[in-house]
Protein backbone atom coordinates (compact mmCIF):
# COMPACT_ATOMS: atom_id res chain seq x y z
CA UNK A 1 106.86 83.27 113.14
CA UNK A 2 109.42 82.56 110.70
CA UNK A 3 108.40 82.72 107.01
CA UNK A 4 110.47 82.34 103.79
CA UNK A 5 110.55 84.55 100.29
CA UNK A 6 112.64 84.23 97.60
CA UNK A 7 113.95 87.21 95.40
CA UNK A 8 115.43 87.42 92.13
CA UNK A 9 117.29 89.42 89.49
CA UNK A 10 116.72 88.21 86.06
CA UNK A 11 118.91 89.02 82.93
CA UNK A 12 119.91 87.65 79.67
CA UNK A 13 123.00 86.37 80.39
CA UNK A 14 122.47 85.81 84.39
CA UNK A 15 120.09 84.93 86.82
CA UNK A 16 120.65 85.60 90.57
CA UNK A 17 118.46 83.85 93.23
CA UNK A 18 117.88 84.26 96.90
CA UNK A 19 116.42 81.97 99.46
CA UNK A 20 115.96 84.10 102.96
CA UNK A 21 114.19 83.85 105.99
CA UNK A 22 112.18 86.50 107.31
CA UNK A 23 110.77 86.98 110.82
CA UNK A 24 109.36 90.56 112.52
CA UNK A 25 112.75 91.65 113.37
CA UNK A 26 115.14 90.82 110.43
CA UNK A 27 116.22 88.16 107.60
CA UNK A 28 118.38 85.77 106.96
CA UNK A 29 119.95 84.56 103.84
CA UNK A 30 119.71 80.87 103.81
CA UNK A 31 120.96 80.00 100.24
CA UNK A 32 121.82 81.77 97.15
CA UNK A 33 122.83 80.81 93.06
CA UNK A 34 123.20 82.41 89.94
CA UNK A 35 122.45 81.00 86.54
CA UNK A 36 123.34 80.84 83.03
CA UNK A 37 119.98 82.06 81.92
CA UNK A 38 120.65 80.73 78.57
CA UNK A 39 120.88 77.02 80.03
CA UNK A 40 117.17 76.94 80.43
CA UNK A 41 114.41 76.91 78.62
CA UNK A 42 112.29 78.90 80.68
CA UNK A 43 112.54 80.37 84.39
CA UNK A 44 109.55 77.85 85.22
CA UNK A 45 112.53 75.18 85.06
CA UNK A 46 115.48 77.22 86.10
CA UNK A 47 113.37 78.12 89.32
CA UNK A 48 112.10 74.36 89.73
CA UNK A 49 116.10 73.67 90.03
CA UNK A 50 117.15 77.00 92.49
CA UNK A 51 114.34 75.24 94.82
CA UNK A 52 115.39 71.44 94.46
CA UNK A 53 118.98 72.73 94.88
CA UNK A 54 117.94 74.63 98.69
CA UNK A 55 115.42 71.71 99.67
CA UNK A 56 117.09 71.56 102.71
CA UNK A 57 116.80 75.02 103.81
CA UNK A 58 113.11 75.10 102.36
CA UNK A 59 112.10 72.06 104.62
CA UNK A 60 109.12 71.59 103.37
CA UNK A 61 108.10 75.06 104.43
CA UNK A 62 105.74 77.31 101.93
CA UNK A 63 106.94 80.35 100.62
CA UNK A 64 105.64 83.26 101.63
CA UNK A 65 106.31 85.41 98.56
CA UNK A 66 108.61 85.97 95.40
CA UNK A 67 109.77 89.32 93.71
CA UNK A 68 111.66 89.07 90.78
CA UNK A 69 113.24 92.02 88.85
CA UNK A 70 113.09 91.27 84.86
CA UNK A 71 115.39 92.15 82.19
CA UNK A 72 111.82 93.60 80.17
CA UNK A 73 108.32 95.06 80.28
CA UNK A 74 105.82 93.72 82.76
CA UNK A 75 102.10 93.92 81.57
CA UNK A 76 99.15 92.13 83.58
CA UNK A 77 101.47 90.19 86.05
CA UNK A 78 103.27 88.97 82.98
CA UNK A 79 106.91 89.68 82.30
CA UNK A 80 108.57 89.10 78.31
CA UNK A 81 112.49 89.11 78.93
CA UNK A 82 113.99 91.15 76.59
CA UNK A 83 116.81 89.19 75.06
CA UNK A 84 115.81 85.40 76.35
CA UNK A 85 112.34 83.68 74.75
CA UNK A 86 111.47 83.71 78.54
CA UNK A 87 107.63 84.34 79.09
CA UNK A 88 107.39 84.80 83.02
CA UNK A 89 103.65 85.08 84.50
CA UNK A 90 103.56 85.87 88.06
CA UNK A 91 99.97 83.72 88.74
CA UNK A 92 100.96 80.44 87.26
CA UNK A 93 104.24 80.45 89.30
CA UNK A 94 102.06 80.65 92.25
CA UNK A 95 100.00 77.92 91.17
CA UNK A 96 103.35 75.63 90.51
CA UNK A 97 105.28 76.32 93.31
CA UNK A 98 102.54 77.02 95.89
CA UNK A 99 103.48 80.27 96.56
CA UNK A 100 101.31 82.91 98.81
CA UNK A 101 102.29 85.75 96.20
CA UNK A 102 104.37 86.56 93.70
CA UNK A 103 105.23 89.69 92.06
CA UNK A 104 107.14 90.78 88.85
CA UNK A 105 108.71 93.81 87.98
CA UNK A 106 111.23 95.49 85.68
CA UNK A 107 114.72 94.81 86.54
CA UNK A 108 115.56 98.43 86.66
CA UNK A 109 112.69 99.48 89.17
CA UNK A 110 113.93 96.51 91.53
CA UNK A 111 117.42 98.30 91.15
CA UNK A 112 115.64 101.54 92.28
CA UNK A 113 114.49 100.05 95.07
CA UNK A 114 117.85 98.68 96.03
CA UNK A 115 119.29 102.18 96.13
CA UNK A 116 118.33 102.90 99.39
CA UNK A 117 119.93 99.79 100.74
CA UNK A 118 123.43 101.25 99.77
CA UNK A 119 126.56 102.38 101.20
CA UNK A 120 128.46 105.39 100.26
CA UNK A 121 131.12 103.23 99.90
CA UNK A 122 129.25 101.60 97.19
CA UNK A 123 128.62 104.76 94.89
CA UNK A 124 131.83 106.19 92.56
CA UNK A 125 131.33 109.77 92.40
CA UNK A 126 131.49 110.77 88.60
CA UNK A 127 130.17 114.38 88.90
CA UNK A 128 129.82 115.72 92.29
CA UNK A 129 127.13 118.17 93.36
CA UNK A 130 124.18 118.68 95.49
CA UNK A 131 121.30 116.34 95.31
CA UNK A 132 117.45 118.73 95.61
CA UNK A 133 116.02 116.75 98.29
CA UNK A 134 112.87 114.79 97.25
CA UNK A 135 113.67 115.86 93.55
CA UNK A 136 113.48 112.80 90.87
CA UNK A 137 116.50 110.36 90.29
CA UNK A 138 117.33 108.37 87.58
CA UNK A 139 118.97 105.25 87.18
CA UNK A 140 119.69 103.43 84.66
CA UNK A 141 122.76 100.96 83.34
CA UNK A 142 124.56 98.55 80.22
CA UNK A 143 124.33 95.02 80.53
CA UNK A 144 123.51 92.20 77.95
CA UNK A 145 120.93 95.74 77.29
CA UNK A 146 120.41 98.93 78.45
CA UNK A 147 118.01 99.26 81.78
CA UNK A 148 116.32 103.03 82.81
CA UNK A 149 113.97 103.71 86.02
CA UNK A 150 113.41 106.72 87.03
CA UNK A 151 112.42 107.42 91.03
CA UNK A 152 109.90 109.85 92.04
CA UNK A 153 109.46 111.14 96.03
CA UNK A 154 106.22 109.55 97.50
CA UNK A 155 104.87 109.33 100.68
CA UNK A 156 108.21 109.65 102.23
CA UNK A 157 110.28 107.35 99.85
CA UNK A 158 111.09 106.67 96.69
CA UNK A 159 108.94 105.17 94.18
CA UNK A 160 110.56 103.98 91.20
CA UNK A 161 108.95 103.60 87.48
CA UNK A 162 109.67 101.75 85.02
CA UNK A 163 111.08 102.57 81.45
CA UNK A 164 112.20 101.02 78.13
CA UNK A 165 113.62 104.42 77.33
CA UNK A 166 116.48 102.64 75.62
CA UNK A 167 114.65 101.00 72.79
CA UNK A 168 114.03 104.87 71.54
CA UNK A 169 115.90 106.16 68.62
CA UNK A 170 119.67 105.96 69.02
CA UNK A 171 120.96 109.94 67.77
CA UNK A 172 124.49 109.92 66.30
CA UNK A 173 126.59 112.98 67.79
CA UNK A 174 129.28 113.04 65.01
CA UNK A 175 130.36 111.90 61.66
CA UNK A 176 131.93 108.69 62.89
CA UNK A 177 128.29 107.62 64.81
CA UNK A 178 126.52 108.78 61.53
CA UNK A 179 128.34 106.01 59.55
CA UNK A 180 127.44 103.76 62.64
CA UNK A 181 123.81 104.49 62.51
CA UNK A 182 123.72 103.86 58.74
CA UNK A 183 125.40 100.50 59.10
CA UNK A 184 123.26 99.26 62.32
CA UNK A 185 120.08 100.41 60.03
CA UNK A 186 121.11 97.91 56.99
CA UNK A 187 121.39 95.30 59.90
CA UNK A 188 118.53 96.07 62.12
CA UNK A 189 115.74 98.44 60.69
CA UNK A 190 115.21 100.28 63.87
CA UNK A 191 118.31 101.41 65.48
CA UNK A 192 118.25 102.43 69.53
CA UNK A 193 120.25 103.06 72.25
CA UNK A 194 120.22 99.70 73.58
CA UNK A 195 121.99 98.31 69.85
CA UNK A 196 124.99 100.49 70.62
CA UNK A 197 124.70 100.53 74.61
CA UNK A 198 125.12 97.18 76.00
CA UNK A 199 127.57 94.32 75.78
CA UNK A 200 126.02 93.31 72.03
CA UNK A 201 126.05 96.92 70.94
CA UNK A 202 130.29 97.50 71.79
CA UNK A 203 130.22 94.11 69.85
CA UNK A 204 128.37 96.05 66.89
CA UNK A 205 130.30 99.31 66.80
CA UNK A 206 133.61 96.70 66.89
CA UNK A 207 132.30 95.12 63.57
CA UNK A 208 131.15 98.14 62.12
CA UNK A 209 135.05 99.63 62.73
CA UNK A 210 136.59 95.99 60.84
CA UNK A 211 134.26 97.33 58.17
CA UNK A 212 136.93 100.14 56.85
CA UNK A 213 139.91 98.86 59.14
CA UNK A 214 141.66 95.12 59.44
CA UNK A 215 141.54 93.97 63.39
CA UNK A 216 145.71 92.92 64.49
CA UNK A 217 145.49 88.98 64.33
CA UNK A 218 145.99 88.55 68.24
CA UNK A 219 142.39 90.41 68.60
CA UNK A 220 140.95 88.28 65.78
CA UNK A 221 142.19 85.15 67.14
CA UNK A 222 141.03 86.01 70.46
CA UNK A 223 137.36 87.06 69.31
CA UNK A 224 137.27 83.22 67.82
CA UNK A 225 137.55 81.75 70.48
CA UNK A 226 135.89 84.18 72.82
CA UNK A 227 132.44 83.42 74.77
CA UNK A 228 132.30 86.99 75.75
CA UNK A 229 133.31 89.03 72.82
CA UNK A 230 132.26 92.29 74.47
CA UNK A 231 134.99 91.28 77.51
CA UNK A 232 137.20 90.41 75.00
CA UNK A 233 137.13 93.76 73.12
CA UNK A 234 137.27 95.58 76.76
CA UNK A 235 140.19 93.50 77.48
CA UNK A 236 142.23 94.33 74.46
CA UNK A 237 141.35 97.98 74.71
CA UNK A 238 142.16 98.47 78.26
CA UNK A 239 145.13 96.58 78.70
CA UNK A 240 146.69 95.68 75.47
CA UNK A 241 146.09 99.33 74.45
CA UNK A 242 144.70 97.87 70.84
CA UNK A 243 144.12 100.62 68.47
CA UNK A 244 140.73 99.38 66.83
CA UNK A 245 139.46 98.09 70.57
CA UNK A 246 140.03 101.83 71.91
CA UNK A 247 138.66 103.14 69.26
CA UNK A 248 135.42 100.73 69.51
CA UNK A 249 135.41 101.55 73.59
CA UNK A 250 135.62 105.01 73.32
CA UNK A 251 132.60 104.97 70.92
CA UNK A 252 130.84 103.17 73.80
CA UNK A 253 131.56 105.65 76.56
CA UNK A 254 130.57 108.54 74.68
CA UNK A 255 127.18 107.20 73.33
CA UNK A 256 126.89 105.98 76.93
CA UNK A 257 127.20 109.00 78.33
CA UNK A 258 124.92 111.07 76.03
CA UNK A 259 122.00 108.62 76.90
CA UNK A 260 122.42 108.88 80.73
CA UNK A 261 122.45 112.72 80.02
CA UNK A 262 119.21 112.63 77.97
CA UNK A 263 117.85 110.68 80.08
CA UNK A 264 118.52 112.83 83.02
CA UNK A 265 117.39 115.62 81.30
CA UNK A 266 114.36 114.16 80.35
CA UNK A 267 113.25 113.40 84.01
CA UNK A 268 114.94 116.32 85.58
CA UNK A 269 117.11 114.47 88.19
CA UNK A 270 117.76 116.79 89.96
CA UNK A 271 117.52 114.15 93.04
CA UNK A 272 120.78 112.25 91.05
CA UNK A 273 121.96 110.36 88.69
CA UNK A 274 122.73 106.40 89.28
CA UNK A 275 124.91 104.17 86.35
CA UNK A 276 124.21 100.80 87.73
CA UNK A 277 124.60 97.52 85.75
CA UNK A 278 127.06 94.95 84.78
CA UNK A 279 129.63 97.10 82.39
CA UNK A 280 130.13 100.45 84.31
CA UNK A 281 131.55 99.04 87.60
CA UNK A 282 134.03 97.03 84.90
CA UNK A 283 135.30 100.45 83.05
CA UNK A 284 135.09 102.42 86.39
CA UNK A 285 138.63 103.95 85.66
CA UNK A 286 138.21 104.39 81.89
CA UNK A 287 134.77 106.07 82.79
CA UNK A 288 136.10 108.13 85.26
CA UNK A 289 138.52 109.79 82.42
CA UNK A 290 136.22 112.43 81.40
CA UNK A 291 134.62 111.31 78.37
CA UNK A 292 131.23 110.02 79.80
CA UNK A 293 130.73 112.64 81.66
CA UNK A 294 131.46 115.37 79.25
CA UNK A 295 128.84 113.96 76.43
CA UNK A 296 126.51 113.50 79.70
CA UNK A 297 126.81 118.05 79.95
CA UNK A 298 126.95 118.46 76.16
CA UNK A 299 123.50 119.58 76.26
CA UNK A 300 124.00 122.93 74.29
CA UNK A 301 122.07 125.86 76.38
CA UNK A 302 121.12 123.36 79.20
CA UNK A 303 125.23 122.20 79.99
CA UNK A 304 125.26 124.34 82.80
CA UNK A 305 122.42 122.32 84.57
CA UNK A 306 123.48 119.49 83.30
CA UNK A 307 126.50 119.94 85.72
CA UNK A 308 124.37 120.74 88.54
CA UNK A 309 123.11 116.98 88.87
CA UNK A 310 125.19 114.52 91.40
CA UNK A 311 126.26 111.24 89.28
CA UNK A 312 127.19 108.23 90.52
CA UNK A 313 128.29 104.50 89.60
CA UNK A 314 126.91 101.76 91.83
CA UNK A 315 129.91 99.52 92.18
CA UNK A 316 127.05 96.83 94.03
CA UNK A 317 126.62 94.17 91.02
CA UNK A 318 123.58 93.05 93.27
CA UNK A 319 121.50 95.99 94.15
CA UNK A 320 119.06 95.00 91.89
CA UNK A 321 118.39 91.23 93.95
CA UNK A 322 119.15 93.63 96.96
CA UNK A 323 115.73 95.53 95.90
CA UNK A 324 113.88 92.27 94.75
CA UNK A 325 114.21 91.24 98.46
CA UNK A 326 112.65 94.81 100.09
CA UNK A 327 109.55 94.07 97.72
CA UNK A 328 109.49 90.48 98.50
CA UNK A 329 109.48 91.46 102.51
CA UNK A 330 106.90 94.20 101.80
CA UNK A 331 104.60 92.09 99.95
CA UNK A 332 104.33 89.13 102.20
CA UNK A 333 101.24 88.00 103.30
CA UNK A 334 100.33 88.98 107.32
């Protein structure tokens, strides 16, 4: 018998949606979208207009379960997003939609889950080396923020866990970050990873650099006018070679790196290391450079494990809707 689910990947700038139908042998997508999550008030309305949009796939049929990955923490079958004024709880979107069951979860540990749906050909090797088998892996990635799981071996998978790992204390590595931290305090308070590691934070360390040096005119003009002033600043660094832009990236890449490192070192992962998300596949070249990689092993007396642990980028922008749907399919009603 044929039975429908929908999964879905929840950020703060995008939401991806997928309509598929599921039978004992395989599934079918019927209809996906993405949204502008910042067009709707809530995801009660945004997901009222995915399902309106694939009425004729639906067919009046029920759904036999959602999964949705979300951009924050889930607590009681309730999900706050992070950087929307989205409150998502998993029981009254059952009630409204008639749904057999729905389940939340943190974006990052539906991204751990899609893992095992990839292709080599999906993963850029940053550092290569052997995986332990069955040892824990971490993933974790820059978006609109900064997303961490790690994955522990259980009865003969993966399990992955969530964390908000980057909302702890962001730790300067030189003089230059020192000045950063001190101006992000006077802004923010509380300073963490996620303020300087994610599409908002390159936007922060840009405007704390035009705090001691004047931007060229064609960047300021540019920034104006720009929706996407993280893009913006990527795009002048990259490929107008703009001095203050570099400057701003390489920041980025380095603090980038150090966090996957302590993260990684934190958990151990010795299984591997995964940089998912919106911004790495993006920078896959500048990444690629060096830089990342050597503030991941700059670890003092622990560098030479530090370059005993495989990374990789996942170059898949949707392995995180990829492992919304395996939860969906697990968690449908018999």
């Amino acid at each position: 018998m044929k039975k429908l689910i929908i999964a879905g990947d929840i950020g703060g700038t995008k939401t991806l949606l997928r309509l598929l139908e599921v039978d004992s042998n395989h599934s079918k997508k019927l209809y996906s979208q993405r949204f502008a999550s910042n067009d709707y008030p809530d995801f009660t309305t945004l997901l009222a207009a995915f399902i309106q949009a694939c009425q004729s796939s639906v067919k009046g049929q029920l759904i036999a379960a959602m999964c949705l990955g979300i951009a924050g923490p889930v607590k009681e079958r309730t999900a706050k997003v992070t950087n929307l004024p989205w409150l998502i709880n998993a029981d009254e979107l059952q009630q409204a939609f008639a749904i057999a069951r729905v389940e939340l979860m943190n974006d990052f540990m539906a991204v751990g889950y899609g893992l095992a749906a990839l292709q080599e050909s999906e993963l850029y090797c940053l550092q290569e080396a052997a995986a332990i088998p069955r040892a824990t892996r971490v993933v974790m990635g820059a978006g609109t923020g900064l997303g961490q799981a790690c994955l522990v071996w259980e009865n003969g998978q993966y399990k992955p866990y969530p964390s908000e790992g980057s909302h702890v204390d962001f730790a300067p590595r030189n003089h230059i970050q020192y000045e950063l931290l001190k101006n992000l305090q006077s802004r923010f308070g509380h300073v963490s990873y996620e303020r300087v590691v994610s599409g908002s934070g390159l936007v922060n360390i840009f405007e704390f650099l035009t705090s001691t040096q004047q931007a060229t005119a064609e960047l300021e003009h540019a920034l104006q006018s720009s929706v996407d002033k993280a893009a913006t600043i990527t795009a002048f660094a990259v490929e107008k070679k703009d001095h203050l832009a570099k400057q701003a990236l390489d920041i980025f890449i380095d603090v980038y790196g150090a966090q996957a490192g302590n993260f990684a070192l934190t958990c151990l992962a010795q299984g591997g290391v995964y940089i998912a998300g919106g911004i790495a596949p993006k920078l896959i070249q500048r990444m690629a450079q060096g830089d990342f990689m050597h503030a991941f092993r700059d670890k003092g007396r622990f560098a030479s494990l530090m370059e005993s642990l495989p990374v990789h980028v996942v170059m898949n922008a949707e392995v995180g809707l990829e492992g919304a749907v395996q939860v969906a399919l697990r968690c449908m009603p018999v």
